[in-house]
C-alpha atoms as a PDB file:
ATOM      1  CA  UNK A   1      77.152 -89.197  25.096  1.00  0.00           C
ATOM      2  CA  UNK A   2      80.274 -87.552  25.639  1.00  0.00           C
ATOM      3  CA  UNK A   3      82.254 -87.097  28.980  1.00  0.00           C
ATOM      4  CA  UNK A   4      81.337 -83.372  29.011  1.00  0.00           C
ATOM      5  CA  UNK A   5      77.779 -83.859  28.812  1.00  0.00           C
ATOM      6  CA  UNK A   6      77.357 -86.706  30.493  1.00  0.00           C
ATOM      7  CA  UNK A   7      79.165 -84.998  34.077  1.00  0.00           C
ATOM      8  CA  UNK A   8      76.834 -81.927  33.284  1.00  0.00           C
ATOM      9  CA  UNK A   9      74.091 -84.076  33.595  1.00  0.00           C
ATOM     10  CA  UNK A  10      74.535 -85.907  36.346  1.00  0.00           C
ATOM     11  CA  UNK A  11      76.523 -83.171  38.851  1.00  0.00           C
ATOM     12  CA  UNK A  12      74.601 -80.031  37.484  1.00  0.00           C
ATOM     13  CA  UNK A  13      77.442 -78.226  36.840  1.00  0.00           C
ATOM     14  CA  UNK A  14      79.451 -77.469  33.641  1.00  0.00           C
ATOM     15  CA  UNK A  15      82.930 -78.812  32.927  1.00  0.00           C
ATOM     16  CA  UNK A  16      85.688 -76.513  31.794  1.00  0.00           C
ATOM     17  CA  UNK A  17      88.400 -79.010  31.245  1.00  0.00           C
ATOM     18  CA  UNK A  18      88.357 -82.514  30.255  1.00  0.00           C
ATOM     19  CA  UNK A  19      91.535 -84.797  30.441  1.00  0.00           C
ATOM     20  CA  UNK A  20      91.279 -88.423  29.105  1.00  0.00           C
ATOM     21  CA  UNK A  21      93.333 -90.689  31.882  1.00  0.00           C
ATOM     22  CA  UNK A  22      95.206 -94.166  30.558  1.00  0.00           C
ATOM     23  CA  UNK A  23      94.494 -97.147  31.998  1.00  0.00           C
ATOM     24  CA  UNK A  24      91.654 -99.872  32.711  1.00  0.00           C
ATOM     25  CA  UNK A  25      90.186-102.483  30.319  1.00  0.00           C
ATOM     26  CA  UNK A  26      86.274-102.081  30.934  1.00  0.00           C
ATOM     27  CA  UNK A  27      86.159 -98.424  30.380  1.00  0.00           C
ATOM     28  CA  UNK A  28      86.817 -94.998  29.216  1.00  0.00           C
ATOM     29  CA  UNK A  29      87.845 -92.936  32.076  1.00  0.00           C
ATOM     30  CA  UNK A  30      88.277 -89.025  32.830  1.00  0.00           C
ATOM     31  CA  UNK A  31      89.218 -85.966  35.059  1.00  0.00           C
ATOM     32  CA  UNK A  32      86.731 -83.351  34.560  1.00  0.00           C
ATOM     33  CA  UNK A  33      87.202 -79.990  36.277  1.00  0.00           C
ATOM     34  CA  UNK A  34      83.999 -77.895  36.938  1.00  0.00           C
ATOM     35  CA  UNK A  35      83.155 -74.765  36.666  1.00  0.00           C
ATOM     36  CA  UNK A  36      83.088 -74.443  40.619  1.00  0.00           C
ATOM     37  CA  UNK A  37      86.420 -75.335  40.767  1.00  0.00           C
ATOM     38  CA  UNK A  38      86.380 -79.399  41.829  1.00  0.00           C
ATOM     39  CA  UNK A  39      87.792 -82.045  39.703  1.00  0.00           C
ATOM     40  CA  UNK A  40      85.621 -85.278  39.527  1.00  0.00           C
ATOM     41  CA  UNK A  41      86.711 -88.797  38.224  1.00  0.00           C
ATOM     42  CA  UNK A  42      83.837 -89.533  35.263  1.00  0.00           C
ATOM     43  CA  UNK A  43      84.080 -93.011  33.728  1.00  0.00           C
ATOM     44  CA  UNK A  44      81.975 -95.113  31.013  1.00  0.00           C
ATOM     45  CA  UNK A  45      81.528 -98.644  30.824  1.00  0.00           C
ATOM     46  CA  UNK A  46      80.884-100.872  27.679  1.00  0.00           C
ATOM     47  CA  UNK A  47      77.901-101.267  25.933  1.00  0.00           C
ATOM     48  CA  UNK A  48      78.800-104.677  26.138  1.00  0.00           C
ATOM     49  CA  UNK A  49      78.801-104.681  30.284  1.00  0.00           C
ATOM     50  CA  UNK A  50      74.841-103.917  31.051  1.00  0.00           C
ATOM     51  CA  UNK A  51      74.598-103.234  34.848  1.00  0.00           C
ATOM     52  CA  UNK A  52      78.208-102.476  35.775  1.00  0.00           C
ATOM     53  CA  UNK A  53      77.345 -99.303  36.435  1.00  0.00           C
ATOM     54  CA  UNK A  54      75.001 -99.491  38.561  1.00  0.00           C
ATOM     55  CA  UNK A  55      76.966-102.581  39.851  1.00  0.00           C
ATOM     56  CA  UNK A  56      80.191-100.414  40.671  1.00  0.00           C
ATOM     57  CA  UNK A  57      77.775 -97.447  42.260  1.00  0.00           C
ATOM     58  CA  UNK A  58      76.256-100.269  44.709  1.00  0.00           C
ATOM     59  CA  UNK A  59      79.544-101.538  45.626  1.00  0.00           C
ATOM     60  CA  UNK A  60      80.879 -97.931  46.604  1.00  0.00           C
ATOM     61  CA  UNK A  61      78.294 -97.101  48.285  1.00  0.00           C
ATOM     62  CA  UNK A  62      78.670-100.773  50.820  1.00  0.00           C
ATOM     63  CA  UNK A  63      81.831-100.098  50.865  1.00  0.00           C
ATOM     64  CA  UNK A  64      81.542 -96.573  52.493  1.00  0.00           C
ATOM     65  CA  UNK A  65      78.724 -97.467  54.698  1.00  0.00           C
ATOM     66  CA  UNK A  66      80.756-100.039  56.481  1.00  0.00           C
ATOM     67  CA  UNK A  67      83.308 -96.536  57.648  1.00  0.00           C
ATOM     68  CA  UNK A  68      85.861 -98.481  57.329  1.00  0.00           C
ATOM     69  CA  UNK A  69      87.685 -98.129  54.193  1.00  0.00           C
ATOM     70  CA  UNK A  70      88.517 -95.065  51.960  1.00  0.00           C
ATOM     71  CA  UNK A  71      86.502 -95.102  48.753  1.00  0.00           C
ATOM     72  CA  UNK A  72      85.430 -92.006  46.298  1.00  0.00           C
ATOM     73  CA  UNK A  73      82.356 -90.525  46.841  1.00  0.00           C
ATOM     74  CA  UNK A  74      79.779 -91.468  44.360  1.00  0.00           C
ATOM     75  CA  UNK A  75      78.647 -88.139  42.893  1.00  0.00           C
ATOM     76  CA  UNK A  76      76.222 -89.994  40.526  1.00  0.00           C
ATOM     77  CA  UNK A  77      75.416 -92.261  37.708  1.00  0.00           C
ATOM     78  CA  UNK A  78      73.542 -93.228  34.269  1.00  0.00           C
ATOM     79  CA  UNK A  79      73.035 -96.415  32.583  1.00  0.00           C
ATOM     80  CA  UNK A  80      76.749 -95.669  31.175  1.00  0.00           C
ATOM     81  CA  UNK A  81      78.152 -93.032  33.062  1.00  0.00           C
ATOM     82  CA  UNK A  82      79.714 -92.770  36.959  1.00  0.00           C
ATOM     83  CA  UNK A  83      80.867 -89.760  38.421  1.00  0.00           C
ATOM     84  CA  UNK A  84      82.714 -89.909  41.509  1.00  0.00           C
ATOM     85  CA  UNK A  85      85.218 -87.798  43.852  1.00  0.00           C
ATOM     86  CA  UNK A  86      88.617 -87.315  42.183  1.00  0.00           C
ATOM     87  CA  UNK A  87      91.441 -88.718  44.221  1.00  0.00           C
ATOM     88  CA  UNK A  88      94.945 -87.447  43.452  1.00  0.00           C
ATOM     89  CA  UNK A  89      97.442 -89.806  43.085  1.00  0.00           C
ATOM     90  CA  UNK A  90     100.074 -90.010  45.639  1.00  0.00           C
ATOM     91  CA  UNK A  91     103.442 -92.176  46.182  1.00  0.00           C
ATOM     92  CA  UNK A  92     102.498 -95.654  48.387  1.00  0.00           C
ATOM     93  CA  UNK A  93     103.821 -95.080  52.351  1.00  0.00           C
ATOM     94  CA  UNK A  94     104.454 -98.081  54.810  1.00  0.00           C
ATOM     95  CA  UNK A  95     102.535 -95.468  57.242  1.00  0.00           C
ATOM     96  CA  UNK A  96      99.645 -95.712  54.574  1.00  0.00           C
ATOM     97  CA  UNK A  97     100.164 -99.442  53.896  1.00  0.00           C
ATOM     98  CA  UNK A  98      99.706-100.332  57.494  1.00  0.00           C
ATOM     99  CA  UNK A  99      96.212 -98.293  57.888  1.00  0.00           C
ATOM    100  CA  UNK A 100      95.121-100.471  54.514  1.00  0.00           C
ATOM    101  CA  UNK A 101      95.320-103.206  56.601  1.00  0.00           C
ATOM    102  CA  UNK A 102      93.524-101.972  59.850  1.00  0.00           C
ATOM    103  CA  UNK A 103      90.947-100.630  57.468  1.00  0.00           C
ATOM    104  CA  UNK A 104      90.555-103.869  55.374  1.00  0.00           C
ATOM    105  CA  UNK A 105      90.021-105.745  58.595  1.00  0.00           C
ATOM    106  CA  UNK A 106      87.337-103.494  59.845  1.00  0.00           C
ATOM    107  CA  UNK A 107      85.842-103.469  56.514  1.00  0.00           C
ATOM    108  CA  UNK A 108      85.845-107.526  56.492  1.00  0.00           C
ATOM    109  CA  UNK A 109      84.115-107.542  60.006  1.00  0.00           C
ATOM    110  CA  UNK A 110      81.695-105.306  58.539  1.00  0.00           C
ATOM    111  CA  UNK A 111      80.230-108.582  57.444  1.00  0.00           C
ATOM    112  CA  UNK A 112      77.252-109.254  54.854  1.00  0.00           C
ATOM    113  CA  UNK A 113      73.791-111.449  54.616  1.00  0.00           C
ATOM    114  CA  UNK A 114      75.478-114.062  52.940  1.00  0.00           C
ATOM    115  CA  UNK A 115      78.097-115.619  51.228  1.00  0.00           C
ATOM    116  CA  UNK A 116      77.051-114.390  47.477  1.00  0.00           C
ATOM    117  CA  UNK A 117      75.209-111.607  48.717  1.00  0.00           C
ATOM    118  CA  UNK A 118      74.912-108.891  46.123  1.00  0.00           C
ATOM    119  CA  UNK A 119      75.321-104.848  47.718  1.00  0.00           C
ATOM    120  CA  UNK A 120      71.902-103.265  48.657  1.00  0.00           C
ATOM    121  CA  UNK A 121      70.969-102.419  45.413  1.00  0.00           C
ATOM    122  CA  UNK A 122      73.240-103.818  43.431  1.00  0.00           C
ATOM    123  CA  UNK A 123      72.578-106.343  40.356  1.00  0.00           C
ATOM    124  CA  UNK A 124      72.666-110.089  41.024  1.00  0.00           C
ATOM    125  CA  UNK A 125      74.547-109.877  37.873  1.00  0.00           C
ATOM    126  CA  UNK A 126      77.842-107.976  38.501  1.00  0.00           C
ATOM    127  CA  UNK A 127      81.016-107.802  36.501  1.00  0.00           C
ATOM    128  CA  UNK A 128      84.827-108.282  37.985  1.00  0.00           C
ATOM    129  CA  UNK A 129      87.030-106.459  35.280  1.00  0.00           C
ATOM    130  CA  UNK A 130      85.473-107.494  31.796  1.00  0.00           C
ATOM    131  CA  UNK A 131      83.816-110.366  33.266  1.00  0.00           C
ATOM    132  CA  UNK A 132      80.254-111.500  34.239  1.00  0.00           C
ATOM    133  CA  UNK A 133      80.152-112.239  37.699  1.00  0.00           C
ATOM    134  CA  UNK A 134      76.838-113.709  39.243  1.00  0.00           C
ATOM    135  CA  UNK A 135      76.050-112.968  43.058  1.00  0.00           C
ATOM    136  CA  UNK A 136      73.851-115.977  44.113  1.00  0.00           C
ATOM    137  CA  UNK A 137      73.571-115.990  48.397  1.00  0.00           C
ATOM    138  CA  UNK A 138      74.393-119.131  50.044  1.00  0.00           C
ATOM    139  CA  UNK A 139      74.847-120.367  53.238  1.00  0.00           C
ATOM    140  CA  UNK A 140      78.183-122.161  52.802  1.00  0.00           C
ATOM    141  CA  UNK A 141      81.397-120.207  51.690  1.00  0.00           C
ATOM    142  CA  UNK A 142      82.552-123.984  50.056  1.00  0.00           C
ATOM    143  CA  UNK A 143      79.480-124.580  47.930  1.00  0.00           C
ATOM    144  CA  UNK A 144      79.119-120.609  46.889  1.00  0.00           C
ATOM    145  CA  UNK A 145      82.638-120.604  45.438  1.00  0.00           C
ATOM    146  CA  UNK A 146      82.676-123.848  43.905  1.00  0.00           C
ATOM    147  CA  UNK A 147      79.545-123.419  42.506  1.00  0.00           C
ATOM    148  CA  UNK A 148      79.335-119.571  41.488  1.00  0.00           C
ATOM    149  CA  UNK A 149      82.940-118.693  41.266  1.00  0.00           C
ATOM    150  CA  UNK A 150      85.076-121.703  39.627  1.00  0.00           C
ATOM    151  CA  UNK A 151      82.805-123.871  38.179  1.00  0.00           C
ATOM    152  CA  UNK A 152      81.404-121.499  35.788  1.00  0.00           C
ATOM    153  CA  UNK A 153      84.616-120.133  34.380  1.00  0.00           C
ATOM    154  CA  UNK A 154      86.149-123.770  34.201  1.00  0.00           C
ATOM    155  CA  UNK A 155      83.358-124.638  32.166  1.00  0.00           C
ATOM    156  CA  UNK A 156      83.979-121.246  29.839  1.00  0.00           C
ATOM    157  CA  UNK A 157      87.649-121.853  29.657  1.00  0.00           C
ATOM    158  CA  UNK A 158      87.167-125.814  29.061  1.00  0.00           C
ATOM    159  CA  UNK A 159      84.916-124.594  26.093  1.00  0.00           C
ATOM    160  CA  UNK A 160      87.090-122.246  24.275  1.00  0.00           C
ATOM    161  CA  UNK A 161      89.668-124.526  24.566  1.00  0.00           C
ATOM    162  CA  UNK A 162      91.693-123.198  26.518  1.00  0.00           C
ATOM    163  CA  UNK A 163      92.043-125.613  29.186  1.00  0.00           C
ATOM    164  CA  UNK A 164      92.415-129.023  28.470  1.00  0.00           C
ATOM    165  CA  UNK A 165      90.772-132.202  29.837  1.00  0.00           C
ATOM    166  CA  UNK A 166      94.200-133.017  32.707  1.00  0.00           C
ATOM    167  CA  UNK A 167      94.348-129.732  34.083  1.00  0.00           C
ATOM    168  CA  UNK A 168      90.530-129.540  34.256  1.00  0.00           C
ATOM    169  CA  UNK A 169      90.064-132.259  35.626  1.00  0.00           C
ATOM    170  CA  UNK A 170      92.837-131.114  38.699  1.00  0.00           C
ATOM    171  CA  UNK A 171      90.537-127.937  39.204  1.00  0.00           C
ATOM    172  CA  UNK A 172      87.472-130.255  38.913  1.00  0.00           C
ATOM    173  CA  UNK A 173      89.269-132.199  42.409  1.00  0.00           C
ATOM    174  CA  UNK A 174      88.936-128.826  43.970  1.00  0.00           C
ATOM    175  CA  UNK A 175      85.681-128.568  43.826  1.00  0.00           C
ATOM    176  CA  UNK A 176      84.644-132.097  44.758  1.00  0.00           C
ATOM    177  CA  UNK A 177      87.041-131.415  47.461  1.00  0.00           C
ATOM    178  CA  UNK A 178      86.048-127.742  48.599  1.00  0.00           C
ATOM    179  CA  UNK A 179      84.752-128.652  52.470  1.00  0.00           C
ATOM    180  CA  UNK A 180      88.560-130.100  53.078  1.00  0.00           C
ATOM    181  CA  UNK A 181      90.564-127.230  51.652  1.00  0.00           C
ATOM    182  CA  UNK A 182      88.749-124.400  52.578  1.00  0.00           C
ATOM    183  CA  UNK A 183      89.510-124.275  56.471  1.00  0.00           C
ATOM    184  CA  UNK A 184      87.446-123.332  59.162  1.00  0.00           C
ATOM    185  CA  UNK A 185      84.056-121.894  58.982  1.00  0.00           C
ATOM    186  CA  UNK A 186      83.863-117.932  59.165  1.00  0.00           C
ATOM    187  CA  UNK A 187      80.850-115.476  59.004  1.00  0.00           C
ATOM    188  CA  UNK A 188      80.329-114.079  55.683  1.00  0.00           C
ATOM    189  CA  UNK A 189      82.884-110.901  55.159  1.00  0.00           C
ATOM    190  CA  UNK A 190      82.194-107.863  52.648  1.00  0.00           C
ATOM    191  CA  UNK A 191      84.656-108.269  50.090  1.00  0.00           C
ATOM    192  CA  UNK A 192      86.359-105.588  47.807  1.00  0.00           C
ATOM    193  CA  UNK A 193      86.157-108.487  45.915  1.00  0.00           C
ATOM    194  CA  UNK A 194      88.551-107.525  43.015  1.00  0.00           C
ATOM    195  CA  UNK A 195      91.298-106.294  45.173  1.00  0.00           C
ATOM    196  CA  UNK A 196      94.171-106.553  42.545  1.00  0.00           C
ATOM    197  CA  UNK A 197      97.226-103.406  43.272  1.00  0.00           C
ATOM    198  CA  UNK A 198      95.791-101.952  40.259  1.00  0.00           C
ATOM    199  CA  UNK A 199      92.534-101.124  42.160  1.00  0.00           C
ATOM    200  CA  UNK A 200      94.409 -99.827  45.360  1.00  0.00           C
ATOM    201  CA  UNK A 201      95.047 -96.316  44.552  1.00  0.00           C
ATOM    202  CA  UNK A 202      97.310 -94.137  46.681  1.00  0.00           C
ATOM    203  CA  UNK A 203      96.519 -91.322  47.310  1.00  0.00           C
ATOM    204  CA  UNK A 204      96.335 -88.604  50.612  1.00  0.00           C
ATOM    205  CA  UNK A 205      98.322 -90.165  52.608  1.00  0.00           C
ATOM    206  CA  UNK A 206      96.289 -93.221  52.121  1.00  0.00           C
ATOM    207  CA  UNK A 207      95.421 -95.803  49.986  1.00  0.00           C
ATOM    208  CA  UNK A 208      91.998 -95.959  48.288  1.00  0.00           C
ATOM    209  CA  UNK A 209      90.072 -98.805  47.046  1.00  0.00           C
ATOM    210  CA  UNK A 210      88.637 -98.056  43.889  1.00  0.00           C
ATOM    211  CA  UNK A 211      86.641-100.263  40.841  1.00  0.00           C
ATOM    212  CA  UNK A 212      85.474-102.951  43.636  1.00  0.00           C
ATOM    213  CA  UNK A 213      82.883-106.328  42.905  1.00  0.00           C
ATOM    214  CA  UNK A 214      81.932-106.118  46.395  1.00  0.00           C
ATOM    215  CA  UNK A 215      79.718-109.173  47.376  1.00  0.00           C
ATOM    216  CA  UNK A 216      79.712-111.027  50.931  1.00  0.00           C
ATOM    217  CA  UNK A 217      82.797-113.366  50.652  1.00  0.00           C
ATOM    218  CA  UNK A 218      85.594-115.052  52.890  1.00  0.00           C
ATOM    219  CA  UNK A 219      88.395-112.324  53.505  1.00  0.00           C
ATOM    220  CA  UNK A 220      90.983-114.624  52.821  1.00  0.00           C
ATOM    221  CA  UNK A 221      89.773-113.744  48.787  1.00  0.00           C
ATOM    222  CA  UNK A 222      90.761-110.122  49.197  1.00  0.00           C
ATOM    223  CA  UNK A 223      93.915-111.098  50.855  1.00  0.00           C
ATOM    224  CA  UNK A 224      95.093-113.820  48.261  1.00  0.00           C
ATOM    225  CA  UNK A 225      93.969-110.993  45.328  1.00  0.00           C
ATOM    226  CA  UNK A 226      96.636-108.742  47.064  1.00  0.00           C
ATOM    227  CA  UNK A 227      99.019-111.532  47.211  1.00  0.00           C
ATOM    228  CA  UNK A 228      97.927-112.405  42.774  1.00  0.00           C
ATOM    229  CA  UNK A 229      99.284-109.225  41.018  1.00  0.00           C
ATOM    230  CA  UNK A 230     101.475-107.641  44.239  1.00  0.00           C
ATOM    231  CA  UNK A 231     100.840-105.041  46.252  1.00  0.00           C
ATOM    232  CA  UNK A 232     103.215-102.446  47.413  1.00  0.00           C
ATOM    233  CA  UNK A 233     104.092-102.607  51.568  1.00  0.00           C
ATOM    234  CA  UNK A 234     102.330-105.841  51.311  1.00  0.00           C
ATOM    235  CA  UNK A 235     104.130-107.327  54.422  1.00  0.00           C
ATOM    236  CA  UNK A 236     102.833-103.953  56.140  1.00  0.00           C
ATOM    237  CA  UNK A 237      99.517-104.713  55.108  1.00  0.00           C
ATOM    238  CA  UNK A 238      99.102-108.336  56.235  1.00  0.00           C
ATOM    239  CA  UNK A 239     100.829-107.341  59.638  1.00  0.00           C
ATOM    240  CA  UNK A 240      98.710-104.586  60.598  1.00  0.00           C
ATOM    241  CA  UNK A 241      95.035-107.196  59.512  1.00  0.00           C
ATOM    242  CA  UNK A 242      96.529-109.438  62.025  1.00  0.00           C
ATOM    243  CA  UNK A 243      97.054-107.598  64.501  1.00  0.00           C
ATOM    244  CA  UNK A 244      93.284-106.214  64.481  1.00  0.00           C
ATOM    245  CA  UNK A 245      91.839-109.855  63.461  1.00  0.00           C
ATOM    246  CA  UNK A 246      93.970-112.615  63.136  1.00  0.00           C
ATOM    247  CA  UNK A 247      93.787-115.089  60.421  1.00  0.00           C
ATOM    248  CA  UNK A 248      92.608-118.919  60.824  1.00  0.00           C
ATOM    249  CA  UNK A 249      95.367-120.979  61.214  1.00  0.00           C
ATOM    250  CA  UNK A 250      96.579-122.469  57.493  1.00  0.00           C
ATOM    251  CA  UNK A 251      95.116-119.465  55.897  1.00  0.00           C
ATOM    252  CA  UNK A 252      99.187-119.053  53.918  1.00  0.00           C
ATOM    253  CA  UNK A 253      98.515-122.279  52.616  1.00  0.00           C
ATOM    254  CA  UNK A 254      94.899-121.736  51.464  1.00  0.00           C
ATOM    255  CA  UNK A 255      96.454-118.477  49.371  1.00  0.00           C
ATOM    256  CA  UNK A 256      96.356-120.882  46.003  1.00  0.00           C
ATOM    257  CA  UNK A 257      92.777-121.541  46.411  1.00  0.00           C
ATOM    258  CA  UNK A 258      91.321-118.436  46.828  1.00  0.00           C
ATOM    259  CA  UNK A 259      93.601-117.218  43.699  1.00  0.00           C
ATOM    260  CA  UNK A 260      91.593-119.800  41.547  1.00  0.00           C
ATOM    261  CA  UNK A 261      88.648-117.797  40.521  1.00  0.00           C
ATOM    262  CA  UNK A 262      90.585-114.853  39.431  1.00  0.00           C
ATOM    263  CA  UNK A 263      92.988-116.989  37.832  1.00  0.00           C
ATOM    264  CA  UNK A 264      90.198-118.816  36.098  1.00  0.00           C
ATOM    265  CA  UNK A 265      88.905-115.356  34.856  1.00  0.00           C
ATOM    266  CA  UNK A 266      91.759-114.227  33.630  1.00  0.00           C
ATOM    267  CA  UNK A 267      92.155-117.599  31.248  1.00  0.00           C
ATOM    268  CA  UNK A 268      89.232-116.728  29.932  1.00  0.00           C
ATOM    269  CA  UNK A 269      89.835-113.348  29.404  1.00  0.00           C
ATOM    270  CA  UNK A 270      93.240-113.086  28.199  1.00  0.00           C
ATOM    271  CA  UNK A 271      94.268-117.183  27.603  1.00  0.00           C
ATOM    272  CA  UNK A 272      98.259-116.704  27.260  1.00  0.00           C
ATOM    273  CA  UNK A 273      99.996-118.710  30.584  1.00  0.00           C
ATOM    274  CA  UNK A 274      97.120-117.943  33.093  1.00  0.00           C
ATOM    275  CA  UNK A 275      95.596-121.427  32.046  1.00  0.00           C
ATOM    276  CA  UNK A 276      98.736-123.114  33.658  1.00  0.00           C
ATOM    277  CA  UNK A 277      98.854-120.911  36.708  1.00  0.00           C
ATOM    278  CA  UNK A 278      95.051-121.723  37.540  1.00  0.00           C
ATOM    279  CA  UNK A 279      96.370-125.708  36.996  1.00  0.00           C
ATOM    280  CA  UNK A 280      99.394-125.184  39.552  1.00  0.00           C
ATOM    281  CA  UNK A 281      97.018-123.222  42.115  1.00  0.00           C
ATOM    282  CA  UNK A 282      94.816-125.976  41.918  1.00  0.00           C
ATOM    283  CA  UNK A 283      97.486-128.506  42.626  1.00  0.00           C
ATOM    284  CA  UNK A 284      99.067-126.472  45.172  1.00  0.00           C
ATOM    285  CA  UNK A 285      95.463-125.950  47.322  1.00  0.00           C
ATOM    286  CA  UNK A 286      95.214-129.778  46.711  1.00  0.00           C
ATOM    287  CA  UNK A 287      98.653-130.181  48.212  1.00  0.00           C
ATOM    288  CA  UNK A 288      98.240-128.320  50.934  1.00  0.00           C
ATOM    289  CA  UNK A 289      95.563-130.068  52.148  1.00  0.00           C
END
């Protein structure tokens, strides 16, 4: 189905204009201005991606029941098609970077059921970027991201080759170590959960999170994400989430750790150097122990 047809059917109106917009691996995305007037974001996601869809609609949706943080308005979806509010794009503000922060924190304390915990509604089998993601609850933030988050991709990477027997065996200490190096004990927070700059988009005076794999997580994740690819205002950011809820004590030095599963994904995903950077976060999260 093309974009035209596919945002008739879902928002009941008819498009006008279609523009094709650059950017993003997983999909095809557009603006589509209707024949009332409005401009709506309209996206498609692989064939090869079942659920992430529905996945991404779920996620939204937690996201903007928690009133915390600014995400597009889900207008509606298919199988392959989501249609949501059109945000223009706008230069990034400290002003704007500071409210991030506020907003992230609110949206962390937000909370969720578990750590693992899938969005009401959402798929136990999610997707972050072009890659499977499995949302199994657990108890224990140590033994969910061991087990659900690194372990699986050091497995994938170890069999493509990609990653060889010294450096998994340093990620492998991680794991059997997780209850030392992952700090103190925190409630389950609703994560983003792929919180890279590219999915901050700024826009309105504010900055919008957009293309999350929200689950229930420990903040620190979101934070370290930011941290991963750079984020502009950064400092801003991380100044303002302290000052509405501080961070544990250590939680700099546990940056590394959190990186590892993204890291680890992007191996997979794209090989190149990111094998070696998963190897030196895992030796620096051992090291700061």
């Amino acid at each position: 189905m093309n974009p035209r047809d596919a945002v008739a059917e879902i928002t009941g109106r008819q498009p006008v204009e279609v523009h094709r917009l650059g950017g993003g691996d997983t999909a095809a995305a557009f603006a589509v201005r209707l024949d009332d007037g409005t401009t709506v974001f309209a996206k498609t996601a692989l064939e090869t991606m079942p659920g992430a869809v529905a996945a991404e609609a779920a996620s939204l949706a937690w996201l903007a029941e928690s009133d915390s943080v600014a995400v597009p308005a889900v207008h509606g979806h298919t199988e392959r098609w989501l249609v949501t509010e059109h945000i223009p794009e706008a230069a990034p503000t400290p002003r704007a970077a500071e409210r991030l922060g506020r907003e992230l924190a609110a949206l962390h304390a937000a909370g969720a059921p578990a750590f693992g915990a899938a969005p009401p509604g959402g798929p136990a089998d999610a997707w972050i970027g072009l890659a499977p993601m499995r949302n199994e609850p657990c108890e224990r933030w140590p033994s969910f991201y061991a087990r659900h988050r690194v372990e699986p991709y050091l497995r994938r990477a170890v069999d493509a080759g990609l990653l060889g027997p010294d450096g998994a065996e340093v990620i492998g200490r991680v794991c059997a170590d997780i209850d030392a190096l992952a700090g103190p004990a925190e409630p389950p927070a609703r994560l983003h959960g792929d919180l890279w700059s590219g999915n901050v988009h700024w826009g309105g005076q504010r900055a919008w999170l957009i293309d999350p794999a929200a689950h229930g997580g420990h903040r620190e994740t979101d934070l370290a994400m930011l941290h991963l690819f750079g984020c502009p205002h950064l400092d801003r950011v991380l100044a303002a989430y302290q000052e509405v809820s501080p961070l544990a004590e250590g939680w700099a030095d546990r940056i590394h750790l959190h990186q590892l599963f993204p890291l680890l994904v992007h191996t997979v995903l794209f090989g190149g150097g990111y094998a070696a950077q998963a190897v030196a976060a895992a030796r620096n999260a051992l090291r700061a122990r």
